[in-house]
Protein backbone atom coordinates (compact mmCIF):
# COMPACT_ATOMS: atom_id res chain seq x y z
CA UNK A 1 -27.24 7.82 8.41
CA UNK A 2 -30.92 9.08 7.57
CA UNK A 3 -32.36 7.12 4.09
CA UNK A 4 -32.84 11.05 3.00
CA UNK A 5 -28.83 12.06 3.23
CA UNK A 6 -28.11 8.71 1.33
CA UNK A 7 -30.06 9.83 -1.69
CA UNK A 8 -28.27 12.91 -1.64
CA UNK A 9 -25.17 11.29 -1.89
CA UNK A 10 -25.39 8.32 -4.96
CA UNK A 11 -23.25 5.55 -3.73
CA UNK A 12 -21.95 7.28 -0.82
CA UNK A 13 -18.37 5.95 -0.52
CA UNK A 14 -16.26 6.72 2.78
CA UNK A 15 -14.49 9.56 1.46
CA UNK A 16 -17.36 11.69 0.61
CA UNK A 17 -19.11 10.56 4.37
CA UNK A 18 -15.41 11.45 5.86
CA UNK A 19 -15.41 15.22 4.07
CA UNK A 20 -18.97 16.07 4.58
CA UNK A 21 -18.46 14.65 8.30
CA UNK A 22 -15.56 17.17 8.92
CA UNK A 23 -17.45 19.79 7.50
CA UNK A 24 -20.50 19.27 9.85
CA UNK A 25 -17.83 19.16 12.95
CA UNK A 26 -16.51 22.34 11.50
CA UNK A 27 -19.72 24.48 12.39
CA UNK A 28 -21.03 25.93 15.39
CA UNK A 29 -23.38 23.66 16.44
CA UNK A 30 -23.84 20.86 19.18
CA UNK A 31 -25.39 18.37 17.04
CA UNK A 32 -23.18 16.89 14.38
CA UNK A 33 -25.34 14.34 12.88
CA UNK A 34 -25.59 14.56 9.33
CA UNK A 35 -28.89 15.56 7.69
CA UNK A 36 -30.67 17.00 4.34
CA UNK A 37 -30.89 20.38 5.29
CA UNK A 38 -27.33 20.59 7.60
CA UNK A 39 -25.95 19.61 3.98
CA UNK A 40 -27.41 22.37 2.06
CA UNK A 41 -26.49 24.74 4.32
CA UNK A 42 -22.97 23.17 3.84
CA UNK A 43 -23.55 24.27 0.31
CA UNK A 44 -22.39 22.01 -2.82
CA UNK A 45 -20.73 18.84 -2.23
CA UNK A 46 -17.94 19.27 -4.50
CA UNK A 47 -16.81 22.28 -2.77
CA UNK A 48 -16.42 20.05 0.71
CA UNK A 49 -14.59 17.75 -1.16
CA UNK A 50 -12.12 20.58 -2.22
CA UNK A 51 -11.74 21.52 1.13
CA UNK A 52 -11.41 18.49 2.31
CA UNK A 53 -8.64 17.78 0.04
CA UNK A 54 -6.74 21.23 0.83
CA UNK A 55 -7.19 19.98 4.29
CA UNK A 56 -5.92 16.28 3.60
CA UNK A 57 -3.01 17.82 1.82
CA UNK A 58 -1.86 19.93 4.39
CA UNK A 59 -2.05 17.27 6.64
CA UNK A 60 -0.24 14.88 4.88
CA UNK A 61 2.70 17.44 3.76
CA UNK A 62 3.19 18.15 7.68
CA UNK A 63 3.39 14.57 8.69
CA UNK A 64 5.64 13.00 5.64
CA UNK A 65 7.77 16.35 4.76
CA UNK A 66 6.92 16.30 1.33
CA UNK A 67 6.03 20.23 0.09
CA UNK A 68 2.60 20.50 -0.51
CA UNK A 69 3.00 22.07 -3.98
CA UNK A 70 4.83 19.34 -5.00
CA UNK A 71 1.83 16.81 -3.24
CA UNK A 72 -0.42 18.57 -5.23
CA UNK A 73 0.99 18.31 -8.40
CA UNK A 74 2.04 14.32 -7.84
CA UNK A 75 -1.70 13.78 -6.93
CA UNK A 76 -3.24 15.31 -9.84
CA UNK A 77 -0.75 14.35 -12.04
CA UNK A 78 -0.63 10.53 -10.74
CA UNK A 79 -4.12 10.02 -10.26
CA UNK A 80 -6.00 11.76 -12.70
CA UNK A 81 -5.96 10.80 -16.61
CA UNK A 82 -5.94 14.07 -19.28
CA UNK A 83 -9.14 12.71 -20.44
CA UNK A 84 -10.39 13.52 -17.03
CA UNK A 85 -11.23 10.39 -15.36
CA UNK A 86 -8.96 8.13 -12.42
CA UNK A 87 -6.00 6.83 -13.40
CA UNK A 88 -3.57 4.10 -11.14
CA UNK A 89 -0.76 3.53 -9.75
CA UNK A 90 1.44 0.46 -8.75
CA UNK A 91 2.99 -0.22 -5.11
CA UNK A 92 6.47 -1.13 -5.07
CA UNK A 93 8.75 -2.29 -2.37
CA UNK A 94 9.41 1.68 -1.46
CA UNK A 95 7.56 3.80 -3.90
CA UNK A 96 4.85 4.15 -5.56
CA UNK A 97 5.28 6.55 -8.73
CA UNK A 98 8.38 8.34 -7.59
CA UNK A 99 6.30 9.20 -4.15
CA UNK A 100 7.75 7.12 -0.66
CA UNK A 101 5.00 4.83 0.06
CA UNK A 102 4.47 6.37 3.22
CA UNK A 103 2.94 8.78 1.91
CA UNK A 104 -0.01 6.86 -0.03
CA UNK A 105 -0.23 5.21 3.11
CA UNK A 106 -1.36 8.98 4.78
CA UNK A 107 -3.29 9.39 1.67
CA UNK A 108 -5.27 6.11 1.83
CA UNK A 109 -5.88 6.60 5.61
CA UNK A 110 -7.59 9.76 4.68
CA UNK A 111 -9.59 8.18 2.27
CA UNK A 112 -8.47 10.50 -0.68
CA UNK A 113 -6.98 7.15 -2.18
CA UNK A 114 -8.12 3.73 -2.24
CA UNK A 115 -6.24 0.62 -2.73
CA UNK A 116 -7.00 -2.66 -4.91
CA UNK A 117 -5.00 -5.76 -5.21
CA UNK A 118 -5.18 -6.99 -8.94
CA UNK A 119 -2.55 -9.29 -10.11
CA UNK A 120 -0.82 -10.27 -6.64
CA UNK A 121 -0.24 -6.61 -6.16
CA UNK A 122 -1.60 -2.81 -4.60
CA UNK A 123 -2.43 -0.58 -7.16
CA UNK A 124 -3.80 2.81 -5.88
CA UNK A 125 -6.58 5.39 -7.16
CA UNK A 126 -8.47 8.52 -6.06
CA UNK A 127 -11.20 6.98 -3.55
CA UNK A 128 -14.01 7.72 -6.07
CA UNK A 129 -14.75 9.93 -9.31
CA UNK A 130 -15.75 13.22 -7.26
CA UNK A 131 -12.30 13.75 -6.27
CA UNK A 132 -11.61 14.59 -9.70
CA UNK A 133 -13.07 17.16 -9.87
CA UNK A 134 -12.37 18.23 -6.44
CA UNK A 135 -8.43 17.56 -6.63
CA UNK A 136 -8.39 20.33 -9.68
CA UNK A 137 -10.86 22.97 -8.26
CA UNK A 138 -8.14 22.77 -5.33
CA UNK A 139 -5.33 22.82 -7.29
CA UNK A 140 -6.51 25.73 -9.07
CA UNK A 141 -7.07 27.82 -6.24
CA UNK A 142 -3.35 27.40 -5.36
CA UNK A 143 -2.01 27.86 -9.15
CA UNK A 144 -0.52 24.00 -9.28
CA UNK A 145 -0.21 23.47 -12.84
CA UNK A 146 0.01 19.61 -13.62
CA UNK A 147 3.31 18.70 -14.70
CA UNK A 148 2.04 16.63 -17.63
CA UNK A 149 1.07 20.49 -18.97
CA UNK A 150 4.47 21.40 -18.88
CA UNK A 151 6.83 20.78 -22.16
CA UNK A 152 9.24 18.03 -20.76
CA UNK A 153 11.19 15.05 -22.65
CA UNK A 154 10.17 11.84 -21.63
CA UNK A 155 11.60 11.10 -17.91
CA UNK A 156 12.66 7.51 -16.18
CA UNK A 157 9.29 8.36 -14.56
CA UNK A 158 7.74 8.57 -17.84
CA UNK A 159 8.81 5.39 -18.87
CA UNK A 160 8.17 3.35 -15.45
CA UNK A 161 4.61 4.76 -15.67
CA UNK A 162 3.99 2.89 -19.10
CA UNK A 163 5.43 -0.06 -17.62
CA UNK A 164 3.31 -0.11 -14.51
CA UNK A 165 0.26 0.66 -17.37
CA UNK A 166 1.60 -2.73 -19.26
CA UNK A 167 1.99 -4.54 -15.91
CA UNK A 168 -1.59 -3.66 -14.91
CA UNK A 169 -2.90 -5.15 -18.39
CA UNK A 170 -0.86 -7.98 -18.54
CA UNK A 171 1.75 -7.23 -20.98
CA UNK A 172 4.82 -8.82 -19.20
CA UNK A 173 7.23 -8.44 -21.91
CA UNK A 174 6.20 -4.05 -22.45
CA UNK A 175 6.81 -4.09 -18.84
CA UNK A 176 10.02 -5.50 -18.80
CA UNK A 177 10.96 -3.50 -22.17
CA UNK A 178 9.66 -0.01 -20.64
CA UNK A 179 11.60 -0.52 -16.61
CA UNK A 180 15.22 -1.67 -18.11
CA UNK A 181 14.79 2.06 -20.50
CA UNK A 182 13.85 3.42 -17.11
CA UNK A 183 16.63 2.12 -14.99
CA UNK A 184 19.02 2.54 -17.85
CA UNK A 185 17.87 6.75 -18.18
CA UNK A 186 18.15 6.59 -14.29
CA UNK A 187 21.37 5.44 -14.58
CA UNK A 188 22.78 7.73 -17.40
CA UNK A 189 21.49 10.84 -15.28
CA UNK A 190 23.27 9.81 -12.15
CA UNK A 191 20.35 8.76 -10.01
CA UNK A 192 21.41 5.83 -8.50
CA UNK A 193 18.31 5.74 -5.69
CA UNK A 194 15.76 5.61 -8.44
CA UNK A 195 17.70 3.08 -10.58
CA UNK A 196 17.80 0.60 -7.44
CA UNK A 197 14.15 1.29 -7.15
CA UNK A 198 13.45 0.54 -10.99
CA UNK A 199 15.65 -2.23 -10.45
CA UNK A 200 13.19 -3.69 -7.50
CA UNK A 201 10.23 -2.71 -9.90
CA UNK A 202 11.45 -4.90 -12.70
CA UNK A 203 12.30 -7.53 -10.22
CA UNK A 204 8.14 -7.61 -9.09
CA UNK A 205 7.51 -7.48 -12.83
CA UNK A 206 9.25 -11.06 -12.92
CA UNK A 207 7.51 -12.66 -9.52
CA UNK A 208 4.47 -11.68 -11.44
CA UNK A 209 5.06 -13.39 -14.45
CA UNK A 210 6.26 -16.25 -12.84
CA UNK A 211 9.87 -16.13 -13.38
CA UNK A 212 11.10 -16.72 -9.74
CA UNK A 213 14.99 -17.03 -10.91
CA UNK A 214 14.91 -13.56 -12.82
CA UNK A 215 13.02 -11.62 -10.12
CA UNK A 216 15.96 -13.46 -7.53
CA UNK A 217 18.61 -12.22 -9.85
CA UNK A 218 17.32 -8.80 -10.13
CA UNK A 219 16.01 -8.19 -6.31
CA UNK A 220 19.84 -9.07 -5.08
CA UNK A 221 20.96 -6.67 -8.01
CA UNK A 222 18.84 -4.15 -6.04
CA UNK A 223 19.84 -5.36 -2.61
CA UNK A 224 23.69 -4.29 -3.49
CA UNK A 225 22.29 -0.92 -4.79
CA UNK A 226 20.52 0.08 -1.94
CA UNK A 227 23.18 -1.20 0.85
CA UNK A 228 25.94 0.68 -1.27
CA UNK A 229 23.50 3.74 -0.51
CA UNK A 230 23.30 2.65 2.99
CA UNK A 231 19.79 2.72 2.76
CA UNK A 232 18.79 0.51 5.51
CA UNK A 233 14.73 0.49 4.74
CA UNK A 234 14.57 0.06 1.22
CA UNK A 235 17.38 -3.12 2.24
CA UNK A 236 15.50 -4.73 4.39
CA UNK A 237 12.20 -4.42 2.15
CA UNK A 238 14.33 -6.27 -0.90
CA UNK A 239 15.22 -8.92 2.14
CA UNK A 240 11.62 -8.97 2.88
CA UNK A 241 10.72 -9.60 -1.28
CA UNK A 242 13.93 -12.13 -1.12
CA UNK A 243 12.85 -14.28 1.14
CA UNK A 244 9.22 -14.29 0.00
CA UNK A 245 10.64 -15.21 -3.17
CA UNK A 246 12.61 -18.11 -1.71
CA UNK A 247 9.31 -19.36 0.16
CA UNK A 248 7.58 -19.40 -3.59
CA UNK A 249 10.66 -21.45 -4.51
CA UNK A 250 10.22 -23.70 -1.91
CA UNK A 251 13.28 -23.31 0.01
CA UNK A 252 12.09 -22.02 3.74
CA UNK A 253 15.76 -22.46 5.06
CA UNK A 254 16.67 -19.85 2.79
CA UNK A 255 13.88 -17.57 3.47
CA UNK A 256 14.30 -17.74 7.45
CA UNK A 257 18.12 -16.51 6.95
CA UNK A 258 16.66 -13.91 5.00
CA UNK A 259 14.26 -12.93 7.36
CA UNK A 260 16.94 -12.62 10.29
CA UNK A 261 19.12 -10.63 8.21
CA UNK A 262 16.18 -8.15 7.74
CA UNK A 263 14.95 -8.19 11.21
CA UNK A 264 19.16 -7.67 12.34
CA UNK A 265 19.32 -4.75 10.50
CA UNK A 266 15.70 -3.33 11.56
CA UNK A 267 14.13 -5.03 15.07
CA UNK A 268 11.87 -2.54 14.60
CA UNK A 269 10.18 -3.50 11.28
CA UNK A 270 7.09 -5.54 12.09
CA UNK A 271 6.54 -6.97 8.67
CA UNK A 272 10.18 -8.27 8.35
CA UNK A 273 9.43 -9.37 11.88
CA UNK A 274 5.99 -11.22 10.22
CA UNK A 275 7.75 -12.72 7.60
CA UNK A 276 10.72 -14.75 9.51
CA UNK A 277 7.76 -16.22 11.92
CA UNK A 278 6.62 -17.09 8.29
CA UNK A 279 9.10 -18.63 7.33
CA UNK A 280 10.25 -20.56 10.24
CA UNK A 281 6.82 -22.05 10.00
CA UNK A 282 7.05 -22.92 6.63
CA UNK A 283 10.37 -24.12 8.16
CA UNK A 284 9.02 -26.73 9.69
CA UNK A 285 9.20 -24.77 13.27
CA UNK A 286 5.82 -23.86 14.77
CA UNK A 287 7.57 -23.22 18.22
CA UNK A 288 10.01 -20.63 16.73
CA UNK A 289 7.22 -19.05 14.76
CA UNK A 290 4.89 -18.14 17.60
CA UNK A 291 7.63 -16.74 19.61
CA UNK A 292 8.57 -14.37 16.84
CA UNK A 293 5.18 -13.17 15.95
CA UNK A 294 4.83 -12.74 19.93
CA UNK A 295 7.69 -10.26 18.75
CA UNK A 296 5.68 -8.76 16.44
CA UNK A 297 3.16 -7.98 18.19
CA UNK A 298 4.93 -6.82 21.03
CA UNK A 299 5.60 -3.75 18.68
CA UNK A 300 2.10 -3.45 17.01
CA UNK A 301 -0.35 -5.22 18.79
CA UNK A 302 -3.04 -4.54 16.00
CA UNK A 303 -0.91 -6.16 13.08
CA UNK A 304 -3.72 -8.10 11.50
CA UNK A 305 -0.93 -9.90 9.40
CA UNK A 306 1.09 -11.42 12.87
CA UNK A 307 -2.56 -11.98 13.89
CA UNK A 308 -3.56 -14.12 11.56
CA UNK A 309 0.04 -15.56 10.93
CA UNK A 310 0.03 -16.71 14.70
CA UNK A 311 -3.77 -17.76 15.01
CA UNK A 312 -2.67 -20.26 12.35
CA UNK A 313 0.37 -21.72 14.03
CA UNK A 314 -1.40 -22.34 17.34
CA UNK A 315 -3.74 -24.24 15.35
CA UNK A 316 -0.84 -26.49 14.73
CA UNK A 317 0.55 -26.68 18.24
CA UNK A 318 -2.99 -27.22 19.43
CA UNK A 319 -4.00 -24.13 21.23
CA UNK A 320 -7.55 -23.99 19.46
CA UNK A 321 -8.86 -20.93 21.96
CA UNK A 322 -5.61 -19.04 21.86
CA UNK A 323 -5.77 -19.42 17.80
CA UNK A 324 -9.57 -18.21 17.81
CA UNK A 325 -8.82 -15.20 19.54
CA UNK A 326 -5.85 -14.29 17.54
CA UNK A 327 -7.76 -15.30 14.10
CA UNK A 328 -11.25 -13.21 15.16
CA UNK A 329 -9.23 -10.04 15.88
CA UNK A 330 -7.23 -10.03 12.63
CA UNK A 331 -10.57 -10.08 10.82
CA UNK A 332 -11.69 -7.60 12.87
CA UNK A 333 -9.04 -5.49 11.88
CA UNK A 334 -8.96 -6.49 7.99
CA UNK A 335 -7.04 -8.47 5.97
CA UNK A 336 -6.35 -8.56 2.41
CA UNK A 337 -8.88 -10.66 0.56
CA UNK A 338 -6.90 -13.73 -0.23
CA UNK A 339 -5.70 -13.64 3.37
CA UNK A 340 -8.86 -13.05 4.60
CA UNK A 341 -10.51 -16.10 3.42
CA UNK A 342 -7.64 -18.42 4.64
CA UNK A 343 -8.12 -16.66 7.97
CA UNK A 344 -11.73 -17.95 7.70
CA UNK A 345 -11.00 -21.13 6.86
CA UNK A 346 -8.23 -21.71 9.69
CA UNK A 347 -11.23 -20.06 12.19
CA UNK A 348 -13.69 -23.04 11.29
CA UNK A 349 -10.62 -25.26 11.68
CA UNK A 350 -10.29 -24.25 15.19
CA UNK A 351 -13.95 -24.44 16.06
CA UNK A 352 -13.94 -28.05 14.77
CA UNK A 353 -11.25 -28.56 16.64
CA UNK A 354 -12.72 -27.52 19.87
CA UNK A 355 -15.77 -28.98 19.21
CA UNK A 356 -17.82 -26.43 18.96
């Protein structure tokens, strides 16, 4: 990008270089490349990143079936504080403030949100502080009124949200406190889906804090609630959580059961998949391991996690080449930070290794 576009654009961030390049491929011209005057032609910047967002929205209520009014209004309501500046949101196993996590996952592809792991979990914001601004110029064209506007007693989602806030500072015992008032509203009002979900929230409160026996307790609490609902996703996520539980515990027997029990009720699921190879590492079975991420990656060949995961076990069965390959494409692809590094570290294994 031209030095002059980049000082129209303070700290350019991939969202705003994402709208302004769909604009540009939106006019009638040959040349799309992105220059001073091709921008102010585009006009002002925040009303491409409105558009964008309209666009983004549509988009995303197509592909996940969630009504666009109501994506709206869980956007702007989620993400943006009533003093006007980006609020968060936690990840859990299935949602992520009421929303399926499917959704965010559209969202952060598009670069409206952005993701940040902080305390051994995802929490999720708008991609940068334009968006603001941009999400309610949008929202106002289409008459979405922020539900936080609206008159309302306080909700189970009301109450989760202050525990995810006391979570994201630190405050284990308000987190706990405000989740068991959310599951317990959830409950009196009949909605059994979101008290199994509150139920896996206050489990990840626990692993957080430590407490490896509560979190157990409470994710098999959740595993009975969701297979009573015959919900066979949100199931084999708490399997998934399980067993990484029972690998922090130290018990890898227990995990790799898990792990088959996920993978039996979903072949499908490439991180449940990721996970048993995992365990049966950890397991003490580097043989097993690569064969299942093979079957991992026989479903998602570009799964940086079964990448990495497997570039690390053919360290230990000595295929140094075959692990540099696998370990130099799941960096290519991107890894999570703390994964990342270990992948680094495994890579210069494998060049000692070989010599090189």
């Amino acid at each position: 990008m031209p030095v002059a576009v980049q000082r129209l654009l303070p700290q350019p961030r991939r969202g705003v270089l994402v709208a302004v390049r769909v604009a540009v491929e939106g006019e009638d011209d040959r040349d799309d490349a992105i220059t001073p005057d091709r921008l102010a032609r585009l006009g002002d910047l925040a009303g491409i990143l409105a558009g964008y967002f309209d666009r983004t929205v549509r988009d995303v209520s197509v592909e996940t079936g969630v009504p666009e009014p109501e994506l709206r209004d869980w956007i702007e309501t989620t993400f943006i504080t009533e003093r006007g500046t980006r609020g968060t949101a936690y990840r859990g196993l299935t949602q992520t403030a009421d929303m399926p996590n499917p959704v965010v996952d559209a969202l952060v592809a598009r670069h409206v949100l952005t993701e940040e792991q902080r305390a051994r979990s995802l929490w999720y914001q708008l991609g940068q502080e334009r968006l603001v601004e941009a999400v309610r110029t949008a929202n106002r064209a289409h008459h979405v009124v922020p539900a936080r506007g609206r008159p309302q007693e306080h909700t189970p989602a009301d109450f989760r949200a202050a525990a995810e806030a006391a979570l994201g500072e630190g405050n284990f015992i308000s987190a706990h406190r405000f989740a068991s008032v959310a599951a317990r509203r959830s409950l009196e009002q009949g909605d059994e889906r979101q008290f199994a979900n509150l139920l896996a929230f206050q489990a990840e409160v626990s692993r957080i804090e430590g407490d490896l026996e509560a979190a157990k307790q409470t994710l098999n609490e959740a595993r009975s609630q969701f297979e009573s609902q015959q919900d066979t996703l949100s199931t084999v996520q708490v399997l998934t959580a399980l067993a990484e539980v029972s690998l922090s515990m130290s018990d890898a027997e227990e995990a790799v059961e898990l792990g088959r029990q996920a993978v039996a009720r979903m072949p499908g699921d490439v991180s449940a998949r990721t996970l048993l190879a995992y365990a049966l590492w950890r397991a003490g079975s580097p043989a097993d391991a690569e064969a299942a991420y093979n079957d991992a990656l026989d479903l998602d060949r570009n799964a940086a996690r079964a990448l990495y995961g497997r570039g690390r076990v053919r360290i230990a069965l000595r295929d140094f080449r075959g692990a540099l390959a696998d370990l130099d494409r799941a960096l290519a692809l991107g890894l999570p930070r703390s994964e990342e590094d270990r992948a680094r570290a495994a890579r210069e294994e494998a060049h000692r290794r070989l010599g090189l």
